[in-house]
PDB file of N, CA and C in Angstrom:
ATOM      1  N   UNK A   1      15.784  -1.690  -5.734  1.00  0.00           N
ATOM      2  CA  UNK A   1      14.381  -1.708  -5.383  1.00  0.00           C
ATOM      3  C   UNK A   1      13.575  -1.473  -6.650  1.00  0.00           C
ATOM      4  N   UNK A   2      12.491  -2.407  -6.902  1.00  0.00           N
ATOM      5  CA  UNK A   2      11.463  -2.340  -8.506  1.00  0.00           C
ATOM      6  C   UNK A   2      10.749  -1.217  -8.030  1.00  0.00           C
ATOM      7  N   UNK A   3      10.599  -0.462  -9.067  1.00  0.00           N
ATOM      8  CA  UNK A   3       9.468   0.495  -9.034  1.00  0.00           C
ATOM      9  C   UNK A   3       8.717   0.544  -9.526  1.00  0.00           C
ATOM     10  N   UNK A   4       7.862  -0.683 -10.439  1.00  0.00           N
ATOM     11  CA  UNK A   4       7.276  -1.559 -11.088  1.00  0.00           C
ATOM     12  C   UNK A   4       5.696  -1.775 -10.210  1.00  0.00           C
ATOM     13  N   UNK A   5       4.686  -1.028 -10.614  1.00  0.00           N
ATOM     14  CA  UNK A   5       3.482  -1.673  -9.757  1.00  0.00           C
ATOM     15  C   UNK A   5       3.161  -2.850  -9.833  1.00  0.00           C
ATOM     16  N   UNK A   6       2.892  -3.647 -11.057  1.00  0.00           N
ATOM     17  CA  UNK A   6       2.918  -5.147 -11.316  1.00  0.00           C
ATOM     18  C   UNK A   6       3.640  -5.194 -10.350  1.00  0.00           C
ATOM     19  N   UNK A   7       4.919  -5.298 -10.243  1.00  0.00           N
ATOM     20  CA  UNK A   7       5.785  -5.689  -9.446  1.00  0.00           C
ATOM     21  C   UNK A   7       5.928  -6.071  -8.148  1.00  0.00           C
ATOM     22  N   UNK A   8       5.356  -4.774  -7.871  1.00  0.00           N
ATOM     23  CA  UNK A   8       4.902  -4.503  -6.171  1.00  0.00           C
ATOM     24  C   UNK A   8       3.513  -5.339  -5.492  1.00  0.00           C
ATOM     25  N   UNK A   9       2.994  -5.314  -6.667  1.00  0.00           N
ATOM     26  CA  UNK A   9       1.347  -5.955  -6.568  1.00  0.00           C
ATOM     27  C   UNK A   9       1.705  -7.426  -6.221  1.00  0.00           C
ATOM     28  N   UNK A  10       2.833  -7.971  -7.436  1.00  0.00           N
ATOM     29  CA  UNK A  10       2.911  -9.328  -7.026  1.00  0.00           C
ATOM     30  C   UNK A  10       3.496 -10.152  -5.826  1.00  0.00           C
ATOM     31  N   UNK A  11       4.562  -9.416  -5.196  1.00  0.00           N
ATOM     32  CA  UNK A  11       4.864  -9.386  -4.176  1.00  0.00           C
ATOM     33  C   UNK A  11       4.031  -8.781  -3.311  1.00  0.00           C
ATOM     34  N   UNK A  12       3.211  -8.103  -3.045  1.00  0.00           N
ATOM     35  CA  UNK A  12       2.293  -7.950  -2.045  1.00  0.00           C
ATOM     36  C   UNK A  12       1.225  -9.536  -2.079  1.00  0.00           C
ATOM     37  N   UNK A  13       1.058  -9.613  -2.968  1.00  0.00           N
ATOM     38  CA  UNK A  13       0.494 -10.828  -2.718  1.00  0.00           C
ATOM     39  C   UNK A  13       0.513 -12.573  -2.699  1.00  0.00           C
ATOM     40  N   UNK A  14       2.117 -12.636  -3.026  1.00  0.00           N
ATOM     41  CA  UNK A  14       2.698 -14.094  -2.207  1.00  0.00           C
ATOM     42  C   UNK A  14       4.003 -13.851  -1.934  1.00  0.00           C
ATOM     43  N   UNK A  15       4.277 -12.743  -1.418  1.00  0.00           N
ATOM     44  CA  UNK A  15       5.811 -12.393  -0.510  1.00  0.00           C
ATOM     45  C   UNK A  15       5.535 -11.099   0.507  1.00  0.00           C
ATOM     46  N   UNK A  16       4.096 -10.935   1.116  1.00  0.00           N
ATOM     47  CA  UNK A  16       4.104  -9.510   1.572  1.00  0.00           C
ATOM     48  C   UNK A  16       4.819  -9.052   2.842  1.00  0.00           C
ATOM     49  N   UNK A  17       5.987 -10.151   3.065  1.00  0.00           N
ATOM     50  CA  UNK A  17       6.573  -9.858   4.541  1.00  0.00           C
ATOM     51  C   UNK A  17       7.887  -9.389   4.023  1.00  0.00           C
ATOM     52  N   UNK A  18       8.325  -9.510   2.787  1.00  0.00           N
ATOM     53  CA  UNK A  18       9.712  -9.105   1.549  1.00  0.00           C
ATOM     54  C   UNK A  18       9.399  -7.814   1.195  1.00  0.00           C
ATOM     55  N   UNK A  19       8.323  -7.027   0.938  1.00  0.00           N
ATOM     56  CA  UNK A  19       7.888  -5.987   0.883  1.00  0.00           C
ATOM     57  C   UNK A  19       8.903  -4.558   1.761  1.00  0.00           C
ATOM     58  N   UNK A  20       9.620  -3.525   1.113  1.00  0.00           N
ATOM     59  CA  UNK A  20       9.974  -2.839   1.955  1.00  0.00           C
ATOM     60  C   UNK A  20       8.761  -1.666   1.875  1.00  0.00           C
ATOM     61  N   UNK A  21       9.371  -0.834   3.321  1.00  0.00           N
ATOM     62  CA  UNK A  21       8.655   0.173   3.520  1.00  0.00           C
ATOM     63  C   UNK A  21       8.285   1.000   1.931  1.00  0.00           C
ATOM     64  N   UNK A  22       9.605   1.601   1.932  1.00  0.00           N
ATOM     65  CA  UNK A  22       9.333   2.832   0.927  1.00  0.00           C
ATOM     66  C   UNK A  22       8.901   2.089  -0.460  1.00  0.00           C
ATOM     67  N   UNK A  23       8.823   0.903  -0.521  1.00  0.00           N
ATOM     68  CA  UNK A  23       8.335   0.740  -2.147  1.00  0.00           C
ATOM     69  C   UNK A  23       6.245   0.384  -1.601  1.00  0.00           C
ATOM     70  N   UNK A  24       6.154   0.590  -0.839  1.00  0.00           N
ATOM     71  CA  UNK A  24       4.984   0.112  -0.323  1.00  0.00           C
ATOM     72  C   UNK A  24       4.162   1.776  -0.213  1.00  0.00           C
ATOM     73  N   UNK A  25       4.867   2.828   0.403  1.00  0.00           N
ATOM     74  CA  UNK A  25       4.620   4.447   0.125  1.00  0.00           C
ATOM     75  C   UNK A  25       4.156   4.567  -1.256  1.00  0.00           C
ATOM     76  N   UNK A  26       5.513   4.341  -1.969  1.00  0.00           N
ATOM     77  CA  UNK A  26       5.667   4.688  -3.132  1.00  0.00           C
ATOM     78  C   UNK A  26       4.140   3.969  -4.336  1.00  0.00           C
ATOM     79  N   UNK A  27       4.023   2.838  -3.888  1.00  0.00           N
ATOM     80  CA  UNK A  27       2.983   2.620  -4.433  1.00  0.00           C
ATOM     81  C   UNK A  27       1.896   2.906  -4.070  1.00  0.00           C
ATOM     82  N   UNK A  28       1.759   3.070  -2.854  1.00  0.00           N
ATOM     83  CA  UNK A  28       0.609   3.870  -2.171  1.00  0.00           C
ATOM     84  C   UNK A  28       0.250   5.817  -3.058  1.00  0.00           C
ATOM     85  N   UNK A  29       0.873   5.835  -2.902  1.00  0.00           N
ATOM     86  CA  UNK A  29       1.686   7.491  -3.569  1.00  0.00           C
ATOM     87  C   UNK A  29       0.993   7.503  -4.963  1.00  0.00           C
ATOM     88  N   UNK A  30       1.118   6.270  -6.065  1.00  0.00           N
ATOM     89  CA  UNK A  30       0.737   6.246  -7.622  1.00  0.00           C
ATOM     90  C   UNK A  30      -0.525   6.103  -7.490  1.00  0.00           C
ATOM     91  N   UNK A  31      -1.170   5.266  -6.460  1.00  0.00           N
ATOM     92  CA  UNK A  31      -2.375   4.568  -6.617  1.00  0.00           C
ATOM     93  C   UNK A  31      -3.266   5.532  -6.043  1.00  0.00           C
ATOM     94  N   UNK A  32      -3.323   5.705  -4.750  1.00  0.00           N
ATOM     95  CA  UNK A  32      -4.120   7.130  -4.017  1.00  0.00           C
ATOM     96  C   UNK A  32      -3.543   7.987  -3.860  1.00  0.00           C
ATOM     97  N   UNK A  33      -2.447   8.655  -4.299  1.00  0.00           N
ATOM     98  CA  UNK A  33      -1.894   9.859  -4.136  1.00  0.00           C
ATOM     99  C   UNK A  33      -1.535  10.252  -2.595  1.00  0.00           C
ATOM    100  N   UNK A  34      -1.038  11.717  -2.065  1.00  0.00           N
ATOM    101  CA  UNK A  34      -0.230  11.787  -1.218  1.00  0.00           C
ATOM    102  C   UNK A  34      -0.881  11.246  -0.182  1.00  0.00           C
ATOM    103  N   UNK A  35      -0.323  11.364   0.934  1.00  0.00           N
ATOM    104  CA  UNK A  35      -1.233  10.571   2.261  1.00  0.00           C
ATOM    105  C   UNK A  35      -1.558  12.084   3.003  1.00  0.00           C
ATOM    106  N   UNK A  36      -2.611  11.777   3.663  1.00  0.00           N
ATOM    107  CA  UNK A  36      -3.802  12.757   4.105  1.00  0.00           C
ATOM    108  C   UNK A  36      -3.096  13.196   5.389  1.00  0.00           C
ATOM    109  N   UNK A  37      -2.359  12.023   6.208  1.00  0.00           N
ATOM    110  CA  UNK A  37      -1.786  12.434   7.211  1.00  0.00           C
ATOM    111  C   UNK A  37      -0.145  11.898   7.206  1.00  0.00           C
ATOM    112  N   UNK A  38       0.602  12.252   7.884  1.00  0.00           N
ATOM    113  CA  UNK A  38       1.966  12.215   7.881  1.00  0.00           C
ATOM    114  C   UNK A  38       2.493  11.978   9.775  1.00  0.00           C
ATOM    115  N   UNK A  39       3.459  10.903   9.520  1.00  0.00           N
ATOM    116  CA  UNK A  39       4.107  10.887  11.232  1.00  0.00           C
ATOM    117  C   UNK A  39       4.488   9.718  10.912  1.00  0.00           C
ATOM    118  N   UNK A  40       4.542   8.871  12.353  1.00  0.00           N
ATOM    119  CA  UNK A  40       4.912   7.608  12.207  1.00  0.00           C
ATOM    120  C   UNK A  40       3.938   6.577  11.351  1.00  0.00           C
ATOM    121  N   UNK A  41       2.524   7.190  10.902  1.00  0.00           N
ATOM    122  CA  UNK A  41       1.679   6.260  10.303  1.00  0.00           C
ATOM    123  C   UNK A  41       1.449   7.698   8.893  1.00  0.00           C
ATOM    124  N   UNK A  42       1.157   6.709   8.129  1.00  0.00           N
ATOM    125  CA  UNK A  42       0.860   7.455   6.594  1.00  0.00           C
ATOM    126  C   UNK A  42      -0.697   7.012   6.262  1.00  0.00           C
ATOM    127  N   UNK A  43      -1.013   7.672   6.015  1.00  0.00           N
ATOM    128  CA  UNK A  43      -2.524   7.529   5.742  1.00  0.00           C
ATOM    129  C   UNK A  43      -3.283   7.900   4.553  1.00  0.00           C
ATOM    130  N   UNK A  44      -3.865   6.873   3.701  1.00  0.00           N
ATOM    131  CA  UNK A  44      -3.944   7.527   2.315  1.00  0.00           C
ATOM    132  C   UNK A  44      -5.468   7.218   1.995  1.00  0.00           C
ATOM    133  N   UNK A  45      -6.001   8.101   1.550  1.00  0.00           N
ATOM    134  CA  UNK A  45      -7.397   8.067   1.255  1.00  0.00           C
ATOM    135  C   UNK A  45      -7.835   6.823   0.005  1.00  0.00           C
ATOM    136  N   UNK A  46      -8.672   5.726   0.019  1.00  0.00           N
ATOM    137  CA  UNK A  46      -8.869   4.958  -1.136  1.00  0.00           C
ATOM    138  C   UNK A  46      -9.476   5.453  -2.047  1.00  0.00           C
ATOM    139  N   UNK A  47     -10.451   5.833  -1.686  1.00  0.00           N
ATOM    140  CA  UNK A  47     -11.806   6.447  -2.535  1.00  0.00           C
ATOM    141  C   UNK A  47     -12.965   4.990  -2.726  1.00  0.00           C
ATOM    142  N   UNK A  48     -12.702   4.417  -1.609  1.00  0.00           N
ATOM    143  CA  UNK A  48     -13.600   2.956  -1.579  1.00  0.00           C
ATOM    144  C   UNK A  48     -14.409   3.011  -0.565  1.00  0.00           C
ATOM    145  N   UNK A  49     -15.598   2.835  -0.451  1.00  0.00           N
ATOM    146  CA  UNK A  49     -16.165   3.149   0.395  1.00  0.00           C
ATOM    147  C   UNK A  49     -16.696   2.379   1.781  1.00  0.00           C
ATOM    148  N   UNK A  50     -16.411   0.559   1.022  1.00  0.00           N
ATOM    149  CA  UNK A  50     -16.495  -0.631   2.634  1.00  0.00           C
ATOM    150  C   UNK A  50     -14.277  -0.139   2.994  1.00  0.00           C
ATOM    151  N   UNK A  51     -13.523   0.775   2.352  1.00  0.00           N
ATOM    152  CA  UNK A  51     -12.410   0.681   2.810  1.00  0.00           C
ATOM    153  C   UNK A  51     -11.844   1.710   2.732  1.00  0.00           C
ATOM    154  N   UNK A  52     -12.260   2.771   3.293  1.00  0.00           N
ATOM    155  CA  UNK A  52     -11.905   4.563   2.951  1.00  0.00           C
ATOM    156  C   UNK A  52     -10.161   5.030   3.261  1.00  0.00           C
ATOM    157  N   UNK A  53      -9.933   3.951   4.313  1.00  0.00           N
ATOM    158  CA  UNK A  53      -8.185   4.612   4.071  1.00  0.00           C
ATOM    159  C   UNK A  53      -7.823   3.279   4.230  1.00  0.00           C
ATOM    160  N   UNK A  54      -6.370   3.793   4.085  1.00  0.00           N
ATOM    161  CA  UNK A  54      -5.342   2.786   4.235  1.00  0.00           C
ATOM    162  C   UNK A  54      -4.245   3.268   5.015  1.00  0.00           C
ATOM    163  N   UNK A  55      -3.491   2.695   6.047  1.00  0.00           N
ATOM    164  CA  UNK A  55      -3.161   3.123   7.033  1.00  0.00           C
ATOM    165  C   UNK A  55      -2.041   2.106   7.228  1.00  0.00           C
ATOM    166  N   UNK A  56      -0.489   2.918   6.779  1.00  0.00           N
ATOM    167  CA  UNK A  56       0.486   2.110   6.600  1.00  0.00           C
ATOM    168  C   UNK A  56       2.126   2.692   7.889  1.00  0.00           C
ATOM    169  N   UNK A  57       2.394   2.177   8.487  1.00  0.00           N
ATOM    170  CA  UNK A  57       3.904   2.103   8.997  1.00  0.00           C
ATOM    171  C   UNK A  57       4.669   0.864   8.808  1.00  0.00           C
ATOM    172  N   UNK A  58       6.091   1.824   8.941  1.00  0.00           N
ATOM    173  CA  UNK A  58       7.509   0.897   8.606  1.00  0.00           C
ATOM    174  C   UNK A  58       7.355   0.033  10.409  1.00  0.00           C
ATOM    175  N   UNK A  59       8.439  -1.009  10.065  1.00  0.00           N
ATOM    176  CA  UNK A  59       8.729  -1.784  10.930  1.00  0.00           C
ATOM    177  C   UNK A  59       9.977  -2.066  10.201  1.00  0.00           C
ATOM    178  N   UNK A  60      11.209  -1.282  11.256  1.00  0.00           N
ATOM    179  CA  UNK A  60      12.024  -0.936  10.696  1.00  0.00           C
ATOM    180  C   UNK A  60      11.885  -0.629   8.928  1.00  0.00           C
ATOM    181  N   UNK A  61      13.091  -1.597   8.250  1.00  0.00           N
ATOM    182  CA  UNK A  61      12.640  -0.862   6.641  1.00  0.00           C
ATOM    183  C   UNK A  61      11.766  -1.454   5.891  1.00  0.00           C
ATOM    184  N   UNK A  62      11.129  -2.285   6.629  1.00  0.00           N
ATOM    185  CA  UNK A  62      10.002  -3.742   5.819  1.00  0.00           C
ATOM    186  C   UNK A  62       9.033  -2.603   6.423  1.00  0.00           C
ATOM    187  N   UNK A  63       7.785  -3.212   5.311  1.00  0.00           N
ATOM    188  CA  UNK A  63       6.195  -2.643   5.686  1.00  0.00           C
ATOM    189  C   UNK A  63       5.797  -3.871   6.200  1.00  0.00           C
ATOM    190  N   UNK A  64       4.573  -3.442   7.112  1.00  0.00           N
ATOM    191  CA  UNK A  64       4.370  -4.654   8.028  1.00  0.00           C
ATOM    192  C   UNK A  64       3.512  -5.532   7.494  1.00  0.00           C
ATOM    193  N   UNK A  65       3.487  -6.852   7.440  1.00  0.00           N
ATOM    194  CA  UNK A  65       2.799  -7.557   6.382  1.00  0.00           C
ATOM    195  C   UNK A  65       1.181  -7.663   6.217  1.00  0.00           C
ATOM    196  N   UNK A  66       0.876  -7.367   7.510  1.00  0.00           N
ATOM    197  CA  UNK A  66      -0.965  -7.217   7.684  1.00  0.00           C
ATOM    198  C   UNK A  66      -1.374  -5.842   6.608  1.00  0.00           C
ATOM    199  N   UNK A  67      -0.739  -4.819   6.728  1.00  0.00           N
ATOM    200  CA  UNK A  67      -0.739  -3.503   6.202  1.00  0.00           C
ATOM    201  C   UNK A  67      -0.501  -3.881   4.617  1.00  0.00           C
ATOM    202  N   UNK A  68       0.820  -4.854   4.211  1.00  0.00           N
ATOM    203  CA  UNK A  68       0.403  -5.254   2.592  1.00  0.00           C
ATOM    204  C   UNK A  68      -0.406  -5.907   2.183  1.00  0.00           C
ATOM    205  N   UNK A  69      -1.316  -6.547   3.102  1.00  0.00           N
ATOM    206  CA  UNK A  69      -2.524  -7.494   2.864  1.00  0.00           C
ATOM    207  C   UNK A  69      -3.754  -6.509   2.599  1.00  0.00           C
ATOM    208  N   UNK A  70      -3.829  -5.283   3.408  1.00  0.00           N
ATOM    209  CA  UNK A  70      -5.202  -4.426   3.093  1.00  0.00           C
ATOM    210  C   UNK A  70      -4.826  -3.468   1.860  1.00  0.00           C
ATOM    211  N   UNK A  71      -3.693  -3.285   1.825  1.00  0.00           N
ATOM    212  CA  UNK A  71      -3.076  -2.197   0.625  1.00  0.00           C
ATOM    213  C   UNK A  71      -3.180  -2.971  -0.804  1.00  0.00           C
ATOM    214  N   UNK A  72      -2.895  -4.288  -0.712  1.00  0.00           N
ATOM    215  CA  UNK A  72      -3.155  -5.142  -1.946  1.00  0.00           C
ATOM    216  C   UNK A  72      -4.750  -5.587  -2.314  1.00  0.00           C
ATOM    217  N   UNK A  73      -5.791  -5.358  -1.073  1.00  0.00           N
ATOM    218  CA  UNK A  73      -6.864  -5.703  -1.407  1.00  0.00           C
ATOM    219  C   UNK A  73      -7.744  -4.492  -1.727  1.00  0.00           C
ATOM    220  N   UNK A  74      -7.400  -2.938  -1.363  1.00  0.00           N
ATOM    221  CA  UNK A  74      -7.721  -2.259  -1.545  1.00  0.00           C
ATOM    222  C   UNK A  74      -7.384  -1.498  -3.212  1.00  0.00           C
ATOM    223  N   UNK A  75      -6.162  -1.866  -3.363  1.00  0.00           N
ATOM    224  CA  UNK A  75      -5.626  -2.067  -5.072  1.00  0.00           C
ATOM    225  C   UNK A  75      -6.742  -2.732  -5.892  1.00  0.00           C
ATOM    226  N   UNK A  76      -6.810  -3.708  -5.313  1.00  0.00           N
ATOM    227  CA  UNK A  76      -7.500  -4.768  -6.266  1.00  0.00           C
ATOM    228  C   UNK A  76      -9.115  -4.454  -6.461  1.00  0.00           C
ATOM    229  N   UNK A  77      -9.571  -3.842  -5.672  1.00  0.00           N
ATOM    230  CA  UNK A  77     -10.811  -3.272  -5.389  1.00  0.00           C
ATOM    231  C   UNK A  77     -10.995  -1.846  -5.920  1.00  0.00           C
ATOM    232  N   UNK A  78     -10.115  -1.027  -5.752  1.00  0.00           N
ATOM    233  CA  UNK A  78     -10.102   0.067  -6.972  1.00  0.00           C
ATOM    234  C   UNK A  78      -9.590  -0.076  -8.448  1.00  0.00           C
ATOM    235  N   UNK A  79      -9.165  -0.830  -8.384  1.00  0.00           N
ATOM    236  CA  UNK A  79      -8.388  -1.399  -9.949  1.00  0.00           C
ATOM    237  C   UNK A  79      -9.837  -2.134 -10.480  1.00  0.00           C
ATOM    238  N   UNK A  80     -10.610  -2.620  -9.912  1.00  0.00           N
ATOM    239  CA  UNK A  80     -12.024  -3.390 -10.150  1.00  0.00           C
ATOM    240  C   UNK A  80     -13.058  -2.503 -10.731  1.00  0.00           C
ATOM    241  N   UNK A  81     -13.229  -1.140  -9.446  1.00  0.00           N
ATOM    242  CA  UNK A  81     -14.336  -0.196  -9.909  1.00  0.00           C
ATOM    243  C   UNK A  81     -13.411   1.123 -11.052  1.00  0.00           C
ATOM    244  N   UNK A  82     -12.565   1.115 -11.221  1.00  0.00           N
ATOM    245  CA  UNK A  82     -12.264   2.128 -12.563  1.00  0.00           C
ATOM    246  C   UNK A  82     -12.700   1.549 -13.923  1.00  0.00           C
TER     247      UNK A  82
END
């Protein structure tokens, strides 16, 4: 498994159904830090304000691909305003 954000980024955005769970955390984890809430859904604060969280579960060990579509646009949107 890459632990590569490039990495993850690029596959989130023309393979996001190849995407596993935990590398999808894990980048969640570098980018907004820990998640606010914990259970079957992980929840991580953006610091964006049209997109304040991000709100991710496994399906089985893949992340679900709608969930790498807002996690990659919410990247791209804080990666914009820093």
């Amino acid at each position: 498994m890459g632990r590569d954000i490039q990495t993850i980024l690029a596959r989130l955005q023309a393979q996001p159904q190849s995407v596993r769970f935990a590398e999808l955390r894990w980048l969640c984890e570098q980018i907004f830090g820990a998640p606010r809430q914990e259970g079957s859904h992980l929840v991580f604060r953006t610091g964006l304000v049209d997109q304040p969280i991000v709100n991710i579960q496994p399906r089985g060990a893949m992340a679900k691909e709608y969930q790498c579509r807002q996690v990659f646009k919410a990247v791209r949107r804080k990666q914009e305003t820093s």
